[in-house]
C-alpha atoms as a PDB file:
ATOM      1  CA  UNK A   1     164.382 181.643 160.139  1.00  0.00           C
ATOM      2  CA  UNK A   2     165.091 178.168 159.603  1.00  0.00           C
ATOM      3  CA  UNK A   3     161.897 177.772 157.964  1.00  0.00           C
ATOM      4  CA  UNK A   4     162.292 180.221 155.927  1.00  0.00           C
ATOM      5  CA  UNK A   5     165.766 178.460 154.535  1.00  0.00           C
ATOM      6  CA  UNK A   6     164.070 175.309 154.419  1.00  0.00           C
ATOM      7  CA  UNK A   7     161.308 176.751 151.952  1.00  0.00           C
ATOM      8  CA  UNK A   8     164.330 178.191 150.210  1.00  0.00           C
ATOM      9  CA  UNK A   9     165.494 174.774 149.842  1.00  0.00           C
ATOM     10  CA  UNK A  10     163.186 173.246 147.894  1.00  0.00           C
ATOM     11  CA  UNK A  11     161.996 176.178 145.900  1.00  0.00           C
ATOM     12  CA  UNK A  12     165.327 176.559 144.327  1.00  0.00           C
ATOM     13  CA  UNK A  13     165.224 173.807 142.370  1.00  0.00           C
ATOM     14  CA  UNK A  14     161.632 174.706 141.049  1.00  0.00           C
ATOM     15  CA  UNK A  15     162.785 178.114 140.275  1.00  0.00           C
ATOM     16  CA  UNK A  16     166.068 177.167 138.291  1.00  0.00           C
ATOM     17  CA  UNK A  17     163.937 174.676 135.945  1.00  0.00           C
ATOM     18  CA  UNK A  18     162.285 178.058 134.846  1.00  0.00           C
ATOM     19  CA  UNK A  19     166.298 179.694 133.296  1.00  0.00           C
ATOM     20  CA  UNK A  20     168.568 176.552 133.715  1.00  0.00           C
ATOM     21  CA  UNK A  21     170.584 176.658 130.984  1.00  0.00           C
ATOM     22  CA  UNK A  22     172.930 178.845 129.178  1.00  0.00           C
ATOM     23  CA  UNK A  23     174.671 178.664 125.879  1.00  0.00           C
ATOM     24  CA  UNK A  24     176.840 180.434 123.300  1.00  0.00           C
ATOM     25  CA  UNK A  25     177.960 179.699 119.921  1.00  0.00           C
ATOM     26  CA  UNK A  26     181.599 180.334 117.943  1.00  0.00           C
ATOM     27  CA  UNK A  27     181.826 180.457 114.635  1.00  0.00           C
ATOM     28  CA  UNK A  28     184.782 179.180 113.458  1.00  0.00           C
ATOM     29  CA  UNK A  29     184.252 179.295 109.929  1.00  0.00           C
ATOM     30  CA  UNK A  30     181.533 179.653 106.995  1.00  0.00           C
ATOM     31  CA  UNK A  31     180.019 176.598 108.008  1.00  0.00           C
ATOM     32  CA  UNK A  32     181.615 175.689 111.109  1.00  0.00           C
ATOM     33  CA  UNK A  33     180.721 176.553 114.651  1.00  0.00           C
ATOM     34  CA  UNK A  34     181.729 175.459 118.405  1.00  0.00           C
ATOM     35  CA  UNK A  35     178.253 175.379 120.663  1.00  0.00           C
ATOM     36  CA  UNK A  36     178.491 175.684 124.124  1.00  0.00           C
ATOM     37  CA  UNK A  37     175.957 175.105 126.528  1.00  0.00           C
ATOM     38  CA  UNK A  38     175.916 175.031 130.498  1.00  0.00           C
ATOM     39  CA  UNK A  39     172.821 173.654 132.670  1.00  0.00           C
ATOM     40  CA  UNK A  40     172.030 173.840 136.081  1.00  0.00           C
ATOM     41  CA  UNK A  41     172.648 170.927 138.314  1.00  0.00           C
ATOM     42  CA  UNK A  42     168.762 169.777 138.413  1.00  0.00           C
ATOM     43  CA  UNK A  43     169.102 169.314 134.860  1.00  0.00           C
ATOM     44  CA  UNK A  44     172.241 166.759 135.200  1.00  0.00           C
ATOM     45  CA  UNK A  45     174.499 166.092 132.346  1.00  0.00           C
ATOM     46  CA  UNK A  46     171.873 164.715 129.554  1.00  0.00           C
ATOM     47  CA  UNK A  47     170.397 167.945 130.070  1.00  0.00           C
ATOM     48  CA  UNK A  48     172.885 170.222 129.213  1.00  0.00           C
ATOM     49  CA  UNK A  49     173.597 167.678 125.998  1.00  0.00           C
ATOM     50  CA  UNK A  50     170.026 168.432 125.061  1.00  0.00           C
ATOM     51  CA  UNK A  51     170.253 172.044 125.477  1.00  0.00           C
ATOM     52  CA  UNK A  52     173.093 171.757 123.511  1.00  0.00           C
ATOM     53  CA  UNK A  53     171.783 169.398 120.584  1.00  0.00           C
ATOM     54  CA  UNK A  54     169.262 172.098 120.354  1.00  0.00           C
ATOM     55  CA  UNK A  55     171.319 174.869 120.201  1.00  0.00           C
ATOM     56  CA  UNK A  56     173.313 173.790 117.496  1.00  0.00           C
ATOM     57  CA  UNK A  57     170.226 172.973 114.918  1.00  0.00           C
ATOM     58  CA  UNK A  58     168.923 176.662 116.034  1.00  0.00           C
ATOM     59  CA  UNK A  59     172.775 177.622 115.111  1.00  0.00           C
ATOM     60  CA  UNK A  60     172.334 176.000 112.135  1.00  0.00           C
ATOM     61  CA  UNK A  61     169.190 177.443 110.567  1.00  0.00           C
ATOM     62  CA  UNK A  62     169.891 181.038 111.536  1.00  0.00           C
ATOM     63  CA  UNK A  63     173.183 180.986 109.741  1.00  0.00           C
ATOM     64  CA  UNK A  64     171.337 179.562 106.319  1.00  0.00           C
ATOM     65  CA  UNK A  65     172.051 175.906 106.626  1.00  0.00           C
ATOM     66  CA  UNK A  66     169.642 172.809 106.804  1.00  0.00           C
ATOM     67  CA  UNK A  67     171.223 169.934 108.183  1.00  0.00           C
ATOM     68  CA  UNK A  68     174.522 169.520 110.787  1.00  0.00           C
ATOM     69  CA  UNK A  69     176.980 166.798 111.649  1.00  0.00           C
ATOM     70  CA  UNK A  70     178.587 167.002 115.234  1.00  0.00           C
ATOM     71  CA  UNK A  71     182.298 166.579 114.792  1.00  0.00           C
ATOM     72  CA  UNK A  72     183.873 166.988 118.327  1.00  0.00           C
ATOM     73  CA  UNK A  73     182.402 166.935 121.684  1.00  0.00           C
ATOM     74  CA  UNK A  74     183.639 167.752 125.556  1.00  0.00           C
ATOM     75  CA  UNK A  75     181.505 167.595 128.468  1.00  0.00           C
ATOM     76  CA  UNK A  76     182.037 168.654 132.103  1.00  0.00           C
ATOM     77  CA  UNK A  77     180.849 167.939 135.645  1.00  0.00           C
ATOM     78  CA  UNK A  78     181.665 170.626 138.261  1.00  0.00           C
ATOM     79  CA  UNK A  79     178.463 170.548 140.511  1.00  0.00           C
ATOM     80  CA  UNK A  80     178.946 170.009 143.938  1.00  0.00           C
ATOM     81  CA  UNK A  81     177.099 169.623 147.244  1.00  0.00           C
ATOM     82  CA  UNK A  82     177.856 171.319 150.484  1.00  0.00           C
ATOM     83  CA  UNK A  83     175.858 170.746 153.734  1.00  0.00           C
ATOM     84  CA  UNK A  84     175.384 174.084 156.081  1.00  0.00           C
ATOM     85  CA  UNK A  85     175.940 174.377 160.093  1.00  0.00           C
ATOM     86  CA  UNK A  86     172.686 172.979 161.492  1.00  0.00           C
ATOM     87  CA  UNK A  87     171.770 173.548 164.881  1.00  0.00           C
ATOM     88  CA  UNK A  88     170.857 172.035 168.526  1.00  0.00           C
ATOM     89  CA  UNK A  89     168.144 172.419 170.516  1.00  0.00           C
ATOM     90  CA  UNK A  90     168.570 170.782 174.170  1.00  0.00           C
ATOM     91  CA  UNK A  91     165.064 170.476 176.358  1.00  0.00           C
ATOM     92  CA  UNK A  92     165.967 169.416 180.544  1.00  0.00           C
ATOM     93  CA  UNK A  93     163.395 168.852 182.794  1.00  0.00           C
ATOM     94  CA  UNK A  94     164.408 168.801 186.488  1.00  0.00           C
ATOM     95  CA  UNK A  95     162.700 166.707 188.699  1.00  0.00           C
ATOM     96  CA  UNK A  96     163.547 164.897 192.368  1.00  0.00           C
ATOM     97  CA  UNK A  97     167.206 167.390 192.348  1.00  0.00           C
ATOM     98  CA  UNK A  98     168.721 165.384 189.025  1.00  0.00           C
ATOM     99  CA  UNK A  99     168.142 167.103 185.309  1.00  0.00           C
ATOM    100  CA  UNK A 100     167.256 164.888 182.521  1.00  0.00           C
ATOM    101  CA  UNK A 101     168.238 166.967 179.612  1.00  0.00           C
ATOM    102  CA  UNK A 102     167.845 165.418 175.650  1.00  0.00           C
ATOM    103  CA  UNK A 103     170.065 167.650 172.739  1.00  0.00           C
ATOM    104  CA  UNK A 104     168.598 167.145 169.627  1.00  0.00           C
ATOM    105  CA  UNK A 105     170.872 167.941 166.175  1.00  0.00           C
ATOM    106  CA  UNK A 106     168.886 169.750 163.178  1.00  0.00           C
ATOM    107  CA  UNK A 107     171.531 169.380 160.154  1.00  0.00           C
ATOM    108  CA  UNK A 108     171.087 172.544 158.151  1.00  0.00           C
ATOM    109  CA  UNK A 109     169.995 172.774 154.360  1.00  0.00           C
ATOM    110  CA  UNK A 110     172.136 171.365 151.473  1.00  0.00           C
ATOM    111  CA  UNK A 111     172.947 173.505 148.981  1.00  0.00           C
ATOM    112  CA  UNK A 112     173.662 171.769 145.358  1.00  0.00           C
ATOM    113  CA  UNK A 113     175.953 174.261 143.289  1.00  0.00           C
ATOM    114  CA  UNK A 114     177.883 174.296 140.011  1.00  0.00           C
ATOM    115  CA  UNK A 115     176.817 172.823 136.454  1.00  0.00           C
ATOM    116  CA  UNK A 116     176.480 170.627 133.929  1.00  0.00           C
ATOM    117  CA  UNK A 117     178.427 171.972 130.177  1.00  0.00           C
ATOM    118  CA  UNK A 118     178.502 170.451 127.070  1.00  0.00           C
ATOM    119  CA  UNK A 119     180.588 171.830 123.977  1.00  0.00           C
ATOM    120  CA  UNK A 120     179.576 170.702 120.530  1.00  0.00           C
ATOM    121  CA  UNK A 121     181.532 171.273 117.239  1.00  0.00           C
ATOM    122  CA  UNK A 122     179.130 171.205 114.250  1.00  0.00           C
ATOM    123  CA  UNK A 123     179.667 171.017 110.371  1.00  0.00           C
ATOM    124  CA  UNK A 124     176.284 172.529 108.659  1.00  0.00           C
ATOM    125  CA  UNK A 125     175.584 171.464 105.631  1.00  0.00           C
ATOM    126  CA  UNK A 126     172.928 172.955 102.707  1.00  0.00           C
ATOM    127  CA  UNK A 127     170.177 170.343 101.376  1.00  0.00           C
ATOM    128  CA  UNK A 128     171.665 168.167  98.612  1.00  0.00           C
ATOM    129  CA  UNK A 129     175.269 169.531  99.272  1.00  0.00           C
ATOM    130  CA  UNK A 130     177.789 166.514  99.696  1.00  0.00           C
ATOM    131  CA  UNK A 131     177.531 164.560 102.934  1.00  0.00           C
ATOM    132  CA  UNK A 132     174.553 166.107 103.663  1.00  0.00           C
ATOM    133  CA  UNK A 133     172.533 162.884 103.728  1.00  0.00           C
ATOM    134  CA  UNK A 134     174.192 161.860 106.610  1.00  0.00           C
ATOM    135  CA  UNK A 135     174.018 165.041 108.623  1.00  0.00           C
ATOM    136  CA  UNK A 136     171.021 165.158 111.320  1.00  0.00           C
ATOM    137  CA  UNK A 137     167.872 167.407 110.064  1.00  0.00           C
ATOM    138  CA  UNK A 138     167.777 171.131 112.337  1.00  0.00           C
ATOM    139  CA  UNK A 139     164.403 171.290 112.065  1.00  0.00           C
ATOM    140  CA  UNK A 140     163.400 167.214 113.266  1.00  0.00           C
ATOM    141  CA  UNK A 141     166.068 168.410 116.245  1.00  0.00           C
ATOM    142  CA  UNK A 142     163.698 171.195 117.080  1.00  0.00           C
ATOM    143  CA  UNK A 143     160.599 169.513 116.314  1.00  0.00           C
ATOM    144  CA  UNK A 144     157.173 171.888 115.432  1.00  0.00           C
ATOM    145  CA  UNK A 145     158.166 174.890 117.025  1.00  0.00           C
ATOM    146  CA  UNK A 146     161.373 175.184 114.965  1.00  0.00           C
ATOM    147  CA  UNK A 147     160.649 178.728 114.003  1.00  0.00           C
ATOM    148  CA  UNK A 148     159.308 180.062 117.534  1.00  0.00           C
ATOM    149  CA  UNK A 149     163.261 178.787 118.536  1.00  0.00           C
ATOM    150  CA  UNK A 150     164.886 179.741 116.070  1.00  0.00           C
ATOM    151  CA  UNK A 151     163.160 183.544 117.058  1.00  0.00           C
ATOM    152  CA  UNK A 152     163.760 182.864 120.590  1.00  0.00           C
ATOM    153  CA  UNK A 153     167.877 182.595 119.849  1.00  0.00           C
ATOM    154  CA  UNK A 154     168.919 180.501 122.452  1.00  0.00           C
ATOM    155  CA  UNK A 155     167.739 177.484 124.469  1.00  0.00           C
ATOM    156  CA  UNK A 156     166.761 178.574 128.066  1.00  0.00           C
ATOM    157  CA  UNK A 157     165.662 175.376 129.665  1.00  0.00           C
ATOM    158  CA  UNK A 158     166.479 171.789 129.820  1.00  0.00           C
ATOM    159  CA  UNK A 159     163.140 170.779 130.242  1.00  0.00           C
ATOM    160  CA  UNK A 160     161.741 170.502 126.510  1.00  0.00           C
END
């Protein structure tokens, strides 16, 4: 059994790279929106900033727009770590009426838990519209496969 959780152990993290993040967008207004995104702890707190960078220039295409400024961010840290029971295994050999006994301690698995979220507040902007020089491109954000993403929806992973 303890092999078993061990393998379990280090798969998890493998596993989780495959659907580590979440998001969801607001929108607040015509060309407003609040982006939030939440990543597994493997994917630590640039991660979920990515996942939400990303999110926000798919946001920004699907609702008509070309370029976006981020005007207010909040991030949060909940993951934690929590050690389970591990166990002891005590070998004796008796020998000449005295018992030389060794107990040997196996500390159980750690278990990393919680995540990594990032909340983005975006301005879009239309090509050539005031202040729209400034504001970051959607489509450099998502790079060549802008369109496959902005099909897709939603950023899955915070490994691209």
């Amino acid at each position: 059994m303890s092999q078993v959780l061990r393998i379990a152990a280090y798969a998890l993290p493998v596993l989780t790279l495959s659907a580590c993040a979440g998001t969801n967008t607001i929108r607040t207004s015509q060309n407003t929106a609040i982006v939030q995104a939440s990543a597994a702890p493997v994917c630590g707190g640039i991660g979920a900033a990515r996942v939400a960078q990303k999110q926000a220039a798919i946001e920004t295409i699907k609702a008509g727009y070309d370029r976006y400024i981020i005007v207010g961010a909040a991030a949060a840290d909940n993951v934690q770590v929590a050690q389970l029971p591990g166990s002891y295994q005590t070998t004796g050999v008796v020998s000449g009426g005295y018992l030389n006994a060794t107990t040997t301690y196996r500390p159980g698995p750690t278990i990393i838990y919680g995540s990594h979220d990032q909340n983005f507040g975006i301005r879009m902007f239309h090509e050539g519209e005031p202040g729209a020089s400034s504001a970051i491109s959607a489509r450099d954000v998502l790079g060549d496969k802008w369109q496959e993403m902005v099909k897709t929806g939603s950023v899955r992973t915070c490994a691209s």
